[in-house]
C-alpha atoms as a PDB file:
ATOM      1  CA  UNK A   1       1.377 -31.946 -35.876  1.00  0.00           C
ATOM      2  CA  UNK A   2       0.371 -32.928 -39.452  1.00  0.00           C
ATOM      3  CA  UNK A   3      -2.479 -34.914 -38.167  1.00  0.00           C
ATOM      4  CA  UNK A   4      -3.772 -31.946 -36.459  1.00  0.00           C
ATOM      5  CA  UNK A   5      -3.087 -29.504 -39.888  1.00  0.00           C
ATOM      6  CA  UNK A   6      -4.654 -32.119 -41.738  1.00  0.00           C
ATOM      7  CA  UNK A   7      -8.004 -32.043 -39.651  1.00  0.00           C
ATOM      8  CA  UNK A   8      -7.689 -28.178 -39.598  1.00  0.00           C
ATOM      9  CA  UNK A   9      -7.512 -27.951 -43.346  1.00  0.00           C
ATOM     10  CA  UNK A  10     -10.815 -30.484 -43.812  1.00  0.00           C
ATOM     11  CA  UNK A  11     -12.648 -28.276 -41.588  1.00  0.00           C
ATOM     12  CA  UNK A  12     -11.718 -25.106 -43.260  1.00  0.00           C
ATOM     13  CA  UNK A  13     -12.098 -25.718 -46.720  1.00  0.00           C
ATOM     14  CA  UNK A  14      -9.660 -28.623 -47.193  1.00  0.00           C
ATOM     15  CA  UNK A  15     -12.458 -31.399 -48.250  1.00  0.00           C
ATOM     16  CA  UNK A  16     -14.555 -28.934 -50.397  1.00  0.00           C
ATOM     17  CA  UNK A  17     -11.157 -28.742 -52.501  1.00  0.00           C
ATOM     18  CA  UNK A  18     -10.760 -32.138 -52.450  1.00  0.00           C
ATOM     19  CA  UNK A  19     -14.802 -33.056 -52.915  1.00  0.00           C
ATOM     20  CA  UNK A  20     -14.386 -30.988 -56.222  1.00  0.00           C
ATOM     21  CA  UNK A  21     -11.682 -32.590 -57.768  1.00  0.00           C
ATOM     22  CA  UNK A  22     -13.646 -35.526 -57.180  1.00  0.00           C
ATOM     23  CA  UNK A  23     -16.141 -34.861 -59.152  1.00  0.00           C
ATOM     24  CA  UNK A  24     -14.061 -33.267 -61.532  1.00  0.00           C
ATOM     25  CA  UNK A  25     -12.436 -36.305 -61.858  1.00  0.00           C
ATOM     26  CA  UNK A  26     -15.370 -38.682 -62.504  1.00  0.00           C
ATOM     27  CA  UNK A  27     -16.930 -35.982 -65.230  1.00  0.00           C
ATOM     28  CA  UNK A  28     -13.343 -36.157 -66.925  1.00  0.00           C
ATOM     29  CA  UNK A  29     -13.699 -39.915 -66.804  1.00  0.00           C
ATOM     30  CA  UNK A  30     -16.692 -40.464 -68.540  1.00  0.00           C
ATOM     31  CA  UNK A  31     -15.308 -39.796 -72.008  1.00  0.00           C
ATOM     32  CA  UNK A  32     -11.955 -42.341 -72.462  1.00  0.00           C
ATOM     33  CA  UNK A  33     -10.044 -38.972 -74.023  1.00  0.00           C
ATOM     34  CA  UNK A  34     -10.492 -37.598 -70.579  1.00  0.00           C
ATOM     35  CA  UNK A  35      -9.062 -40.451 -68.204  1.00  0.00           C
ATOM     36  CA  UNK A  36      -5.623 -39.117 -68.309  1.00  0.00           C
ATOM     37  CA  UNK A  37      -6.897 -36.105 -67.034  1.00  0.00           C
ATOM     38  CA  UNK A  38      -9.171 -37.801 -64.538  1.00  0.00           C
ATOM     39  CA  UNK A  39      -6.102 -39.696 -62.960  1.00  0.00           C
ATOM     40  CA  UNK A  40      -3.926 -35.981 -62.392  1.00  0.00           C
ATOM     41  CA  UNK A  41      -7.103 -34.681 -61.076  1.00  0.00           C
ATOM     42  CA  UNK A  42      -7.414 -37.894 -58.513  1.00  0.00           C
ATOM     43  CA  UNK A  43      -4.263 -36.869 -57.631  1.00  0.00           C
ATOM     44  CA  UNK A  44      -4.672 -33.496 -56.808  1.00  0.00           C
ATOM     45  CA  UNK A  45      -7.637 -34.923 -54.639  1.00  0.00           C
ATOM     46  CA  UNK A  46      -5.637 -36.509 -52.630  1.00  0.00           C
ATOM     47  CA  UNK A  47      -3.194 -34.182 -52.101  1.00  0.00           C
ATOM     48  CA  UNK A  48      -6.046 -31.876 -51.433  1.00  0.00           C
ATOM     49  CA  UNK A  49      -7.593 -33.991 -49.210  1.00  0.00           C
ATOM     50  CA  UNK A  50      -4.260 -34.572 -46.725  1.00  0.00           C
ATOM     51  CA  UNK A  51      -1.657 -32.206 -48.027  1.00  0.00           C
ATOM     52  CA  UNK A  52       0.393 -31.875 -44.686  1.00  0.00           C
ATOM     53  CA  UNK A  53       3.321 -34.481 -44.898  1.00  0.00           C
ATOM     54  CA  UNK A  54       2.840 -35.127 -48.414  1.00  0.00           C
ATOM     55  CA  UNK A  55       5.105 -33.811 -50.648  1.00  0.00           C
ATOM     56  CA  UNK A  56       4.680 -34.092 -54.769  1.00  0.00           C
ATOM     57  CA  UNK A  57       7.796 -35.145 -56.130  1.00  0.00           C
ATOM     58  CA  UNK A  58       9.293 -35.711 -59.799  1.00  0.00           C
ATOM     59  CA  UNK A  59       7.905 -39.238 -61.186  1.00  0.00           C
ATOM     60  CA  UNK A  60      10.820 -42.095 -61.407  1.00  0.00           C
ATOM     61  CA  UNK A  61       9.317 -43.568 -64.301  1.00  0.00           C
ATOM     62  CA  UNK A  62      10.113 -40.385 -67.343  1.00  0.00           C
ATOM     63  CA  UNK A  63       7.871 -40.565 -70.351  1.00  0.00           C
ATOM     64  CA  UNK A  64       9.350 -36.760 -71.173  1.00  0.00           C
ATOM     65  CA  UNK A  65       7.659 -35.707 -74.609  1.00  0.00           C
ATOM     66  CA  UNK A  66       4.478 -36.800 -73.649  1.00  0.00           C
ATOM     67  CA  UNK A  67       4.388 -35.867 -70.256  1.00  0.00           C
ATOM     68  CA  UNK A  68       5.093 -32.282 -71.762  1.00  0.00           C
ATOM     69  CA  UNK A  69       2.871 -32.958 -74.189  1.00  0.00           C
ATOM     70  CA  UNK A  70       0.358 -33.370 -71.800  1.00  0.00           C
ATOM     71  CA  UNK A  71       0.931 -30.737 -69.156  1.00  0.00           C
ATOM     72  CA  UNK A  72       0.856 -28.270 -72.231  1.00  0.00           C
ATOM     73  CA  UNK A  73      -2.908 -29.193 -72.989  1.00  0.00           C
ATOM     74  CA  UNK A  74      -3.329 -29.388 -69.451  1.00  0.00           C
ATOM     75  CA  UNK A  75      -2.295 -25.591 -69.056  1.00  0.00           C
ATOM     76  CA  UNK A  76      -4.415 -24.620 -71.909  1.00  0.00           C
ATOM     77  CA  UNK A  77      -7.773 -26.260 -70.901  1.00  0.00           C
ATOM     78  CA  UNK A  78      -7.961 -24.723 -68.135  1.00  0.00           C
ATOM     79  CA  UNK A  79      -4.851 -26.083 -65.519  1.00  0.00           C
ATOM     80  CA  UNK A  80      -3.806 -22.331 -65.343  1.00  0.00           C
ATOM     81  CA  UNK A  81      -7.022 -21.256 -63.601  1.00  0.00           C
ATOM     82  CA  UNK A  82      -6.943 -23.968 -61.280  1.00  0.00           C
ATOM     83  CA  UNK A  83      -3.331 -23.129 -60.601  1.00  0.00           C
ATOM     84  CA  UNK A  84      -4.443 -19.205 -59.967  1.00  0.00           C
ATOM     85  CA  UNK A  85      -7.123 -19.908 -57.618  1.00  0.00           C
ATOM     86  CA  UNK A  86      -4.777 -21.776 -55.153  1.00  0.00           C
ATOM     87  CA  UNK A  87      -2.448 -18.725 -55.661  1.00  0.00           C
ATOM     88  CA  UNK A  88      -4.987 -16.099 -55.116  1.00  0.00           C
ATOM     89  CA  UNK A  89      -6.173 -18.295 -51.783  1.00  0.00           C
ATOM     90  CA  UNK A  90      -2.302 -18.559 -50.326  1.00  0.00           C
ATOM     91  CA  UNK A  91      -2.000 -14.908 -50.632  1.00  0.00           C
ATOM     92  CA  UNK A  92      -5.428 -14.885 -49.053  1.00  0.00           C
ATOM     93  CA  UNK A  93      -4.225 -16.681 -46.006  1.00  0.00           C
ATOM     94  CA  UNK A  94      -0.642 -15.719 -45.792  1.00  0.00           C
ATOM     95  CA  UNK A  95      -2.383 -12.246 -44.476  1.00  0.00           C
ATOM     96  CA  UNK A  96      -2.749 -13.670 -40.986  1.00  0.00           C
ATOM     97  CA  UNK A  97      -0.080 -15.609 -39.542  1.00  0.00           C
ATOM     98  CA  UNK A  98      -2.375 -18.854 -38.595  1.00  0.00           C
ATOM     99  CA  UNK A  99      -3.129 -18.791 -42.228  1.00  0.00           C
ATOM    100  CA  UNK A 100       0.520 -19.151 -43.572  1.00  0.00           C
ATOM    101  CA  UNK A 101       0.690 -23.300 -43.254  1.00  0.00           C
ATOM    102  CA  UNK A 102      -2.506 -23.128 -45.413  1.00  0.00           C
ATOM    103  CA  UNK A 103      -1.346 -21.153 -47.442  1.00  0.00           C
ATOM    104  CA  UNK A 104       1.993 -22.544 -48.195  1.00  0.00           C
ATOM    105  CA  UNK A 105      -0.750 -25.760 -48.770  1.00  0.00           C
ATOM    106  CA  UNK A 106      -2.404 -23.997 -51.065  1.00  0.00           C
ATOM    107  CA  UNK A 107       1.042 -22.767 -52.901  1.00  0.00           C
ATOM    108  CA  UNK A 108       2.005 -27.099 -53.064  1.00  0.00           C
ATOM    109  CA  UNK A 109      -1.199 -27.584 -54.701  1.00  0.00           C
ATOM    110  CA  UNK A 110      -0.815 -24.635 -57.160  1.00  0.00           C
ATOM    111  CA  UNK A 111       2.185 -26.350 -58.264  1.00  0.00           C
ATOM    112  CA  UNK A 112       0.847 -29.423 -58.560  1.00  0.00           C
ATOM    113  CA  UNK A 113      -2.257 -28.144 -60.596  1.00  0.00           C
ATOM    114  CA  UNK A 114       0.110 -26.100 -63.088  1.00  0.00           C
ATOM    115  CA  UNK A 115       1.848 -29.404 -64.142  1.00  0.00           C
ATOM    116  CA  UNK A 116       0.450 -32.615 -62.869  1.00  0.00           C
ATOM    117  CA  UNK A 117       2.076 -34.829 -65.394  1.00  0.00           C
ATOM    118  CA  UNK A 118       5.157 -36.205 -64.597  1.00  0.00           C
ATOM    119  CA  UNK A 119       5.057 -35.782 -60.537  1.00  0.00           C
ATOM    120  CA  UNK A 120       3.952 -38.649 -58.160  1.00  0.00           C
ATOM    121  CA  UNK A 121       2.350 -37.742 -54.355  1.00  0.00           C
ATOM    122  CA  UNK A 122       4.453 -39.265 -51.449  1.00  0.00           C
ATOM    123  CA  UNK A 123       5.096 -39.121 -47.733  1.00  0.00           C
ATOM    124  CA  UNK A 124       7.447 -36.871 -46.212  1.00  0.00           C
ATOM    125  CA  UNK A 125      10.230 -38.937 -44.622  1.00  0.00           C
END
């Protein structure tokens, strides 16, 4: 079932999401200030890019203050609006009833894009 969600979503908007973090991603990692925010942003790609059975979970490693630190800025430059979009788009779908998986998708990846830092993508057991 989450092979055939996850070939549903690419068709229907899933690797347009997941093409622009992409290139969001390599623009961030041009400058070395950016990188940081490159890596959450290759994250988010891939979460984008096969969300169902993938979960995004706290990290085990815990680097606290500067994974606040970091989300923070994150927020501020511009994490918010990404964050919004994926809301605006659940609500979107959640209107018809073969939307609601995407949009509970959509809902994981607003998460995700509020506070990257700090959370690692895994399989579902």
């Amino acid at each position: 079932m989450n092979f055939l969600g996850n070939l549903i979503w690419l068709i229907f908007g899933g690797f347009m999401i997941a093409l622009e973090y992409l290139v969001a991603s390599v623009i961030l990692m041009i400058t070395i200030v950016g990188i940081p925010f490159g890596l959450q942003t290759l994250k988010l790609a891939s979460l984008a890019f096969w969300p169902f059975g993938r979960e995004a979970v706290p990290a085990q490693r815990s680097n606290g203050c500067l994974y606040v630190l970091m989300n923070v800025i994150w927020i501020l430059v511009g994490g918010i609006w990404i964050a919004l979009s994926h809301v605006f788009w659940g609500l979107v779908l959640f209107i018809t009833i073969i939307g609601i998986p995407f949009g509970k998708q959509h809902f994981k990846l607003a998460s995700v894009a509020l506070t990257p830092f700090g959370r690692d993508v895994r399989y579902k057991h």
